[in-house]
N, C-alpha and C. Protein backbone atom coordinates (compact mmCIF):
# COMPACT_ATOMS: atom_id res chain seq x y z
N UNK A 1 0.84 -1.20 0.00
CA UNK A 1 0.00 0.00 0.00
C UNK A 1 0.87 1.24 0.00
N UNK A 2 2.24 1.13 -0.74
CA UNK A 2 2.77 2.53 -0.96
C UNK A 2 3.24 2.73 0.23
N UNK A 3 3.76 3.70 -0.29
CA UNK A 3 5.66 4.10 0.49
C UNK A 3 5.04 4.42 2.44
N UNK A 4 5.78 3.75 3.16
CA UNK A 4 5.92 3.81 4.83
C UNK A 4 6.53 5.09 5.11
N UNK A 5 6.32 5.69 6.13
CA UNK A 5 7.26 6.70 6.67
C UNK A 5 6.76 7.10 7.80
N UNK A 6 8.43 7.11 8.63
CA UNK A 6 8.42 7.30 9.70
C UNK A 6 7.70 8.53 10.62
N UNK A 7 6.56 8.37 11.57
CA UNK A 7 6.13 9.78 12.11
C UNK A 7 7.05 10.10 13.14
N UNK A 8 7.78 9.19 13.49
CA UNK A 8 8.58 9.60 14.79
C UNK A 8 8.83 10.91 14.71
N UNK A 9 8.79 12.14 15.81
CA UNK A 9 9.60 13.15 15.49
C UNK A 9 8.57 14.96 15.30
N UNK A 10 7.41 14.13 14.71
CA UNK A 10 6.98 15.11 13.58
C UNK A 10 5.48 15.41 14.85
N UNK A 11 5.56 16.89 14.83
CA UNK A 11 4.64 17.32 15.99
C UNK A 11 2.72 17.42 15.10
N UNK A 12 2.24 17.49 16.12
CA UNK A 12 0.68 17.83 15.98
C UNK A 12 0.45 18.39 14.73
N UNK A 13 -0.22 18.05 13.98
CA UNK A 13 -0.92 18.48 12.65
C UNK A 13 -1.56 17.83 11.41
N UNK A 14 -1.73 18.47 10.78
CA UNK A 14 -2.39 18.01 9.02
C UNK A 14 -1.25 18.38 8.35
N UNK A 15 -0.86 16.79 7.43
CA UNK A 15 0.23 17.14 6.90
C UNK A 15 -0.18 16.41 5.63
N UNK A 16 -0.45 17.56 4.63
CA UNK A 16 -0.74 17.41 3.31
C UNK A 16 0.29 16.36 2.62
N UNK A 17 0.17 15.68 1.92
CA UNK A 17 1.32 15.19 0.96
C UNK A 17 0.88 14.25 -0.45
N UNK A 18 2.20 15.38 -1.48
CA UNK A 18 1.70 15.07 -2.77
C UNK A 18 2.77 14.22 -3.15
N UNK A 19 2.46 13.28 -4.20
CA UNK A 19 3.82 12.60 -4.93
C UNK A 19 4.94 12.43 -4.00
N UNK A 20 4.38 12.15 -2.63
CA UNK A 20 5.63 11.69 -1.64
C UNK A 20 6.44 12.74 -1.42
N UNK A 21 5.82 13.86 -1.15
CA UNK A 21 6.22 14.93 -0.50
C UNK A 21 5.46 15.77 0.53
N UNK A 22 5.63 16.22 1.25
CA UNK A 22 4.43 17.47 2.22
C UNK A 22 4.93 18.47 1.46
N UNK A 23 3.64 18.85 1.31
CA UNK A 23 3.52 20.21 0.70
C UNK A 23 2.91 21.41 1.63
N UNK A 24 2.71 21.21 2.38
CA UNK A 24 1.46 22.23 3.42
C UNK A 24 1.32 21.04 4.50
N UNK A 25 1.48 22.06 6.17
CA UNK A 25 1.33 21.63 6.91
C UNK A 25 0.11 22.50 7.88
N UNK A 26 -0.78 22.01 8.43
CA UNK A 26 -2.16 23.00 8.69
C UNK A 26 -1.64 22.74 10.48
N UNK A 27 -1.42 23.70 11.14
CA UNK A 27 -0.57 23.23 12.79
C UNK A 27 -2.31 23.72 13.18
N UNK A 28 -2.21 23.02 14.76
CA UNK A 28 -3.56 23.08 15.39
C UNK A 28 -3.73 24.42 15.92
N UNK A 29 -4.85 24.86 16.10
CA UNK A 29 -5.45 26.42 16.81
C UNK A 29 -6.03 25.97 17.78
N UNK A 30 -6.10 27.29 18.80
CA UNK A 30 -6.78 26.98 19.65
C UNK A 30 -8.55 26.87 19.68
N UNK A 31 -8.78 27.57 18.59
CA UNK A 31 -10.40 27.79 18.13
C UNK A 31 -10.13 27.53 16.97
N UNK A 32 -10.99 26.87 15.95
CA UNK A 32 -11.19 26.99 14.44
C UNK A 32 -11.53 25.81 13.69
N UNK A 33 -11.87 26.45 12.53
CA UNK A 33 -12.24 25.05 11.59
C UNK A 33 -11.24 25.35 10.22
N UNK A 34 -10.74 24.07 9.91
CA UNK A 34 -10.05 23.82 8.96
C UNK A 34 -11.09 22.87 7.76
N UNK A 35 -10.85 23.04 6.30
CA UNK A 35 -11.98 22.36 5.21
C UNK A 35 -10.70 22.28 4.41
N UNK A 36 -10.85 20.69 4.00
CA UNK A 36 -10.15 21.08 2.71
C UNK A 36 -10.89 20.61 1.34
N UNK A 37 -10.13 21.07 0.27
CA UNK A 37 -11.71 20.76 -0.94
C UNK A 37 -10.43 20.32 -2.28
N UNK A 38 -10.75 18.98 -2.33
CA UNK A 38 -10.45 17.83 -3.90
C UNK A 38 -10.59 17.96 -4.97
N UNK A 39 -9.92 18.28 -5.60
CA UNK A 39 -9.92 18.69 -7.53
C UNK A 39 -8.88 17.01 -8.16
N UNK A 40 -9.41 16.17 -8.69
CA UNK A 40 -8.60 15.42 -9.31
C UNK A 40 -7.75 14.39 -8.74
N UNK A 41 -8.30 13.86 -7.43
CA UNK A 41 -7.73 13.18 -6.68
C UNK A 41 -6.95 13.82 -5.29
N UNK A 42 -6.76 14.86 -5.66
CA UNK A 42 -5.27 15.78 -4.95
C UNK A 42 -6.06 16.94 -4.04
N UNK A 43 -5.63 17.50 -3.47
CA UNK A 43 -5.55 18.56 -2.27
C UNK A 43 -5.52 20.00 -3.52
N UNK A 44 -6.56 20.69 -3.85
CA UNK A 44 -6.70 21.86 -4.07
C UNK A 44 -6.35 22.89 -3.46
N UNK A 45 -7.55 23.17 -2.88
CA UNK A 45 -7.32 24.01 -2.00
C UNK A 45 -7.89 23.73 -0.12
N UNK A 46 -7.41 24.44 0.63
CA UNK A 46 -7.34 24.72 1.96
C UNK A 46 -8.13 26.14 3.17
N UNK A 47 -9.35 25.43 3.15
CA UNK A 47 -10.07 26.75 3.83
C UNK A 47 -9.48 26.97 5.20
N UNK A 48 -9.03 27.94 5.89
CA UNK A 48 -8.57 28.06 7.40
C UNK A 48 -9.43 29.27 7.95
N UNK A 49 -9.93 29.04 9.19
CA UNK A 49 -10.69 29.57 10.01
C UNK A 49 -10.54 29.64 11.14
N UNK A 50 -10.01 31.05 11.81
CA UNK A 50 -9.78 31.10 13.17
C UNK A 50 -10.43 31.76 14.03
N UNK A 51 -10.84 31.25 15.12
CA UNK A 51 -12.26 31.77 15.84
C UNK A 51 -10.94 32.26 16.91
N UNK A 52 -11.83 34.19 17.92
CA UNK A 52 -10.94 34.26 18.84
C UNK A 52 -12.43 34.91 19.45
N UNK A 53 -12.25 33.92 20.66
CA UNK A 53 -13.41 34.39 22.04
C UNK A 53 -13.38 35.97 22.57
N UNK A 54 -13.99 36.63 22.39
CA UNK A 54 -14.12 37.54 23.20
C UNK A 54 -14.36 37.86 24.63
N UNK A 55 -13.85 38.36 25.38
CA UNK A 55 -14.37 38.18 26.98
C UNK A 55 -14.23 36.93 28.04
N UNK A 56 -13.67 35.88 27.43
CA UNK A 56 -13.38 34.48 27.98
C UNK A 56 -12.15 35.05 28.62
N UNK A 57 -11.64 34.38 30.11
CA UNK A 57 -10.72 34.42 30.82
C UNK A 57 -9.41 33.71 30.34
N UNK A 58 -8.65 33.75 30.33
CA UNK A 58 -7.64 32.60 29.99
C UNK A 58 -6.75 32.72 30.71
N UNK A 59 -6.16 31.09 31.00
CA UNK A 59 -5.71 30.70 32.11
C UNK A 59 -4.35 30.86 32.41
């Protein structure tokens, strides 16, 4: 089922990869929604959305 590779190492995220490469890495937020949208098998494009609370305390 195609090429193995090691995650050891490699921190928190969405890690796009084309033709056995990362191309785009999407790192986590503290609020938000991430979409991604398929043209042709492959990773088009990448919606990113970051929500920031107003008035919430933080710790």
């Amino acid at each position: 089922m195609g090429k193995q590779t090691s995650l050891e190492g490699m921190t928190d995220g969405v890690y796009i990869v084309q033709q056995g490469a990362i191309v785009a890495v999407l790192q986590p937020k503290e609020f938000g929604q991430d979409s991604i949208q398929w043209q042709h098998k492959r990773v088009f494009e990448v919606n990113e959305m970051k929500r920031t609370r107003i008035g919430a305390s933080k710790k």
